[in-house]
PDB file of N, CA and C in Angstrom:
ATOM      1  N   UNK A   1      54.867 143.749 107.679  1.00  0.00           N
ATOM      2  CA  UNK A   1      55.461 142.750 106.815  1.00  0.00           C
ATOM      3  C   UNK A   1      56.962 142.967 106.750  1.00  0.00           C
ATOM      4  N   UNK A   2      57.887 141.592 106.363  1.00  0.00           N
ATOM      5  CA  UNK A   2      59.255 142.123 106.155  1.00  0.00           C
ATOM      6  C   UNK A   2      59.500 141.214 105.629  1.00  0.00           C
ATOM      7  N   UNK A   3      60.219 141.695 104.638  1.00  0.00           N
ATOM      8  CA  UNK A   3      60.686 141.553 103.214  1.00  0.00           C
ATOM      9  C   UNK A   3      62.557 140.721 103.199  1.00  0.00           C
ATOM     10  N   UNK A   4      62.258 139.369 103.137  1.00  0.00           N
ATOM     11  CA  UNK A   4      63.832 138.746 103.657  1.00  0.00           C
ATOM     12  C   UNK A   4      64.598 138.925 102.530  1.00  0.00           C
ATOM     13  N   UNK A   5      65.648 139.674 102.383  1.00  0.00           N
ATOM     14  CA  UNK A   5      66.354 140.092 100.727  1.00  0.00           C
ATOM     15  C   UNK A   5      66.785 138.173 100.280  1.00  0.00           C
ATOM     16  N   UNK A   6      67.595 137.964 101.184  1.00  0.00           N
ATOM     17  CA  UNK A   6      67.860 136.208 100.654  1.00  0.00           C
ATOM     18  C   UNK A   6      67.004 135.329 100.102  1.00  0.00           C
ATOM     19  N   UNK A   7      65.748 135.185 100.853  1.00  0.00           N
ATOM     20  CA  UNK A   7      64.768 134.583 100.277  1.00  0.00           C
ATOM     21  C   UNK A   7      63.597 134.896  98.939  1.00  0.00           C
ATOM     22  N   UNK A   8      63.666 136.792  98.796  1.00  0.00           N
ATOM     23  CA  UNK A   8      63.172 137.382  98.245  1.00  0.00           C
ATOM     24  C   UNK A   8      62.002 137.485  98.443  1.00  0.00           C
ATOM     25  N   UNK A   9      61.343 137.116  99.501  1.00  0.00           N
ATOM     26  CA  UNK A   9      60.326 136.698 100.043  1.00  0.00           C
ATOM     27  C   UNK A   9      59.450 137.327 101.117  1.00  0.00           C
ATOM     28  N   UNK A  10      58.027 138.060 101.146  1.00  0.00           N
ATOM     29  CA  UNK A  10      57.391 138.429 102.308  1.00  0.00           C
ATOM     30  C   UNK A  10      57.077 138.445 103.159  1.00  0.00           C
ATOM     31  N   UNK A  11      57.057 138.225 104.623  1.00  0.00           N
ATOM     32  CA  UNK A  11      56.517 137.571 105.698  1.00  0.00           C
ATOM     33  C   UNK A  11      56.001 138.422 106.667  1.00  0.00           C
ATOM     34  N   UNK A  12      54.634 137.458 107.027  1.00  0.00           N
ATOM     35  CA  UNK A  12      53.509 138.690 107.728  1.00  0.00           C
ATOM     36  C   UNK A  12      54.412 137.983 109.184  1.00  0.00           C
ATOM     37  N   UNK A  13      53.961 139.339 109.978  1.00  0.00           N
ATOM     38  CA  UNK A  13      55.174 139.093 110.859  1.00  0.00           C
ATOM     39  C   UNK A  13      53.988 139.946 112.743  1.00  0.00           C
ATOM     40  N   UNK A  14      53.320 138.639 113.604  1.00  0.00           N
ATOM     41  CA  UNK A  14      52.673 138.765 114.470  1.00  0.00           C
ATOM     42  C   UNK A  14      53.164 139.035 115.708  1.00  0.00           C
ATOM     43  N   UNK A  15      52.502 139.874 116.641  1.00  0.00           N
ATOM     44  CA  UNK A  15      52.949 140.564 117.830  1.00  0.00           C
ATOM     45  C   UNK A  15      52.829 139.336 118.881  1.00  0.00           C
ATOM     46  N   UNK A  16      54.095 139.149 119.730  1.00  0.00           N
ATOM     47  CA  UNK A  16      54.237 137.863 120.545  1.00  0.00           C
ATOM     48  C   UNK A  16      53.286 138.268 121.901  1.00  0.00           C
ATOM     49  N   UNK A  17      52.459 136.722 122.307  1.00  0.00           N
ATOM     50  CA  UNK A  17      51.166 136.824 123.278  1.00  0.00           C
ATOM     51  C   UNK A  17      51.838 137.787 124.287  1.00  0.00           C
ATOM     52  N   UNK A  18      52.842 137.818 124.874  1.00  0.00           N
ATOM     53  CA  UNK A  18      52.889 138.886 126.145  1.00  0.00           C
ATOM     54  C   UNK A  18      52.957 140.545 125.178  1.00  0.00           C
ATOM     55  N   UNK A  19      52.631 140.793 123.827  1.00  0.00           N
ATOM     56  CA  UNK A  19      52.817 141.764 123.209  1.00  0.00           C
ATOM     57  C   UNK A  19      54.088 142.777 123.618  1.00  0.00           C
ATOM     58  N   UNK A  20      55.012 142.304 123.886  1.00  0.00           N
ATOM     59  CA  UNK A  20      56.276 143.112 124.101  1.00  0.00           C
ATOM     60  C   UNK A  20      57.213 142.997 123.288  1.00  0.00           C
ATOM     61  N   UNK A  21      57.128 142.044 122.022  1.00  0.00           N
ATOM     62  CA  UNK A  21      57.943 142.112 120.682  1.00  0.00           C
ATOM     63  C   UNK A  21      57.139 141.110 119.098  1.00  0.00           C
ATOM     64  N   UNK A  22      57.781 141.346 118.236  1.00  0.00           N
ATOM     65  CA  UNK A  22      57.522 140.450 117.288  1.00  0.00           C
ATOM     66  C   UNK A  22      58.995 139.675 116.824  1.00  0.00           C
ATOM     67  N   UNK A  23      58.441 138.566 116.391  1.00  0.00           N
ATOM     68  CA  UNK A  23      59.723 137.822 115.805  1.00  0.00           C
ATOM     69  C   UNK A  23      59.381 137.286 114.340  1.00  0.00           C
ATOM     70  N   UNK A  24      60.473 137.801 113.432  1.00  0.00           N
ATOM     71  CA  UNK A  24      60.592 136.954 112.542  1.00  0.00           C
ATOM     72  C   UNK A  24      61.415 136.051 111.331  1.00  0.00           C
ATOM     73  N   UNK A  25      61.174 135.168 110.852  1.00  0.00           N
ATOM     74  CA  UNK A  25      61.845 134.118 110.501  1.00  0.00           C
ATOM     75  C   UNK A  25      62.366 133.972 109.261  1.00  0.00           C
ATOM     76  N   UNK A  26      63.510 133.671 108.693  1.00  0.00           N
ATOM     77  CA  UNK A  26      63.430 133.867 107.309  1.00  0.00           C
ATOM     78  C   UNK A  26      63.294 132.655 106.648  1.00  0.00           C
ATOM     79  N   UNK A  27      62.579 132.329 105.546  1.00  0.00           N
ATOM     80  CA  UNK A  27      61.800 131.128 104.597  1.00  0.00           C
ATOM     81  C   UNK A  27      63.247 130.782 104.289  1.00  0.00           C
ATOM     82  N   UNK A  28      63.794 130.771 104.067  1.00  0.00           N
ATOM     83  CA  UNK A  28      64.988 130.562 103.289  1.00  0.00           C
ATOM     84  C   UNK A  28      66.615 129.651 104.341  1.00  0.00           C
ATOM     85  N   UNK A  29      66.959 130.480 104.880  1.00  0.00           N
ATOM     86  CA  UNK A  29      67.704 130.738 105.771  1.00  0.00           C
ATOM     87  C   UNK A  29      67.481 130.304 107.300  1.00  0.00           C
ATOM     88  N   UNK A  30      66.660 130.708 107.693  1.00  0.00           N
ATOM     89  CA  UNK A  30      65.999 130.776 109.385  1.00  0.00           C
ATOM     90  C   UNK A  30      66.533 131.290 109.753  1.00  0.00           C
ATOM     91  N   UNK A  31      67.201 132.492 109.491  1.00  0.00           N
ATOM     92  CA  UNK A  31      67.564 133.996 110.183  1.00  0.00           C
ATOM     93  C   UNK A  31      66.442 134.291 111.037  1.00  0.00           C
ATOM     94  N   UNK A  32      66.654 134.582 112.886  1.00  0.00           N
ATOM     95  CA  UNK A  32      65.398 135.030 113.172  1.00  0.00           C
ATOM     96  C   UNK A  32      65.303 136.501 113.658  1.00  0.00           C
ATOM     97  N   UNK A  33      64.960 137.653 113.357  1.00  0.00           N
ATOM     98  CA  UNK A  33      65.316 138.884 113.618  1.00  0.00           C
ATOM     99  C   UNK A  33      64.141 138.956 114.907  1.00  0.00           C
ATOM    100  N   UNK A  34      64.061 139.608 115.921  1.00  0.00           N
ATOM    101  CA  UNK A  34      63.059 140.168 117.389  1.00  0.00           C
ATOM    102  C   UNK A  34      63.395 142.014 116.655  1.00  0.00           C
ATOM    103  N   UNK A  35      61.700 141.944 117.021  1.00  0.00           N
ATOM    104  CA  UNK A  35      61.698 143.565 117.216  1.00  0.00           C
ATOM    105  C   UNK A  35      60.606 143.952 117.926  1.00  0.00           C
ATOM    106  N   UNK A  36      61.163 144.843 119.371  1.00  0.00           N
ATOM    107  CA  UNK A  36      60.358 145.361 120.697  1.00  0.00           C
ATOM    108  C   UNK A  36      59.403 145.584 120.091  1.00  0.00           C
ATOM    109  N   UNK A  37      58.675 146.271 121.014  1.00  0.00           N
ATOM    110  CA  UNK A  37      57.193 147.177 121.034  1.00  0.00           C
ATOM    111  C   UNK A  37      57.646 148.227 121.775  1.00  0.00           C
ATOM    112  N   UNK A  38      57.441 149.398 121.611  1.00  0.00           N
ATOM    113  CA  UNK A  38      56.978 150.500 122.235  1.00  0.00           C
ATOM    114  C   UNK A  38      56.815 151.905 121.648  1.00  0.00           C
ATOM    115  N   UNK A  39      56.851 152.673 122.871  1.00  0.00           N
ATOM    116  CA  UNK A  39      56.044 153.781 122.368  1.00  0.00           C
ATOM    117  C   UNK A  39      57.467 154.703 121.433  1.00  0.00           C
ATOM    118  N   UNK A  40      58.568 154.479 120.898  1.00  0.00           N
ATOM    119  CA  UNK A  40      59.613 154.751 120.283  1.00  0.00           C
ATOM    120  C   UNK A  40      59.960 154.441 119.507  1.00  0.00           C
ATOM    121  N   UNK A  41      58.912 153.232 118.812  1.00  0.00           N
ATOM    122  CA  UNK A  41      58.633 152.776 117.688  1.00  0.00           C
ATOM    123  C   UNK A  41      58.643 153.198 116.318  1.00  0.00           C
ATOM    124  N   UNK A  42      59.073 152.475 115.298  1.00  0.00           N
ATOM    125  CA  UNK A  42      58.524 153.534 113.937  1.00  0.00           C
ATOM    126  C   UNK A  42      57.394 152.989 113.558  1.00  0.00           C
ATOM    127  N   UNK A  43      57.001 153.989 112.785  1.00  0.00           N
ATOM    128  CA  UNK A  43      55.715 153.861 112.075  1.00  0.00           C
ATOM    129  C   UNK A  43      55.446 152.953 110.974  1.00  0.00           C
ATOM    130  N   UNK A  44      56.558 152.656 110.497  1.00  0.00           N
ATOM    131  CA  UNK A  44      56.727 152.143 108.775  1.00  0.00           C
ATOM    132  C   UNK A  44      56.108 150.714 109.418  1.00  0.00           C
ATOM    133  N   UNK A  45      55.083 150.100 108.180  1.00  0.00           N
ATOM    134  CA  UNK A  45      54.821 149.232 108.515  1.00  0.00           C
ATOM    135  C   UNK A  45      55.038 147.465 107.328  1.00  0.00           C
ATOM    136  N   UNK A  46      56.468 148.235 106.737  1.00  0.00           N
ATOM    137  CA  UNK A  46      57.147 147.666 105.747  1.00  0.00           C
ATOM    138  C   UNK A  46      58.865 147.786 106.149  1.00  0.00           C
ATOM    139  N   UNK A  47      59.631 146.631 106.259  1.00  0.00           N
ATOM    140  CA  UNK A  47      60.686 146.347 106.853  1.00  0.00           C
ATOM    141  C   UNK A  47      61.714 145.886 105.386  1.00  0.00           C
ATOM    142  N   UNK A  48      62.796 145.729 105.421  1.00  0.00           N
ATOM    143  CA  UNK A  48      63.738 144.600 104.276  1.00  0.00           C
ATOM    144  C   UNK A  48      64.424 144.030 105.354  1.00  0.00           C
ATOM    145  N   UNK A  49      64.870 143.190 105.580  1.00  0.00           N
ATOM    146  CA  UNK A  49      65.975 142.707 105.868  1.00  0.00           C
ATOM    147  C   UNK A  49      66.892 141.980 105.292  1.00  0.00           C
ATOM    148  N   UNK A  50      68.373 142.026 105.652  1.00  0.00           N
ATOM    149  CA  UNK A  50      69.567 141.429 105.028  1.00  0.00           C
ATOM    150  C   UNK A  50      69.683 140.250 105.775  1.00  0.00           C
ATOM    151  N   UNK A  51      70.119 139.229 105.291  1.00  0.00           N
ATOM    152  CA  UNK A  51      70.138 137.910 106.034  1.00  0.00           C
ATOM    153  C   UNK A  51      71.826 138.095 106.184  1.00  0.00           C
ATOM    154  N   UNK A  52      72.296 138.625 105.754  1.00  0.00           N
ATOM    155  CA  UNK A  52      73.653 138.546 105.637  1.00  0.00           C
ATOM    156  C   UNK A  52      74.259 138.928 106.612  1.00  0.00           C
TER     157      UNK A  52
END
């Protein structure tokens, strides 16, 4: 999940069909943040982001 600070808002956030990243969008704004896949990954499975 990640947490858009602007919107204040949650968003479940799905692994793209070739599974080599996720993208996501902000409710508010349409900030769109990409984040890879791999094995260098973190674990946390709770994000914030700044739209700013």
């Amino acid at each position: 999940m990640v947490m858009f600070e602007c919107a204040n808002a949650y968003q479940k956030v799905f692994r793209s069909m070739d599974g080599t990243h996720y993208l996501a969008r902000c409710p508010k704004c349409g900030l769109t943040k990409r984040f890879g896949v791999g094995s260098g990954g973190a674990d946390q499975r709770q994000f914030r982001l700044s739209c700013r």
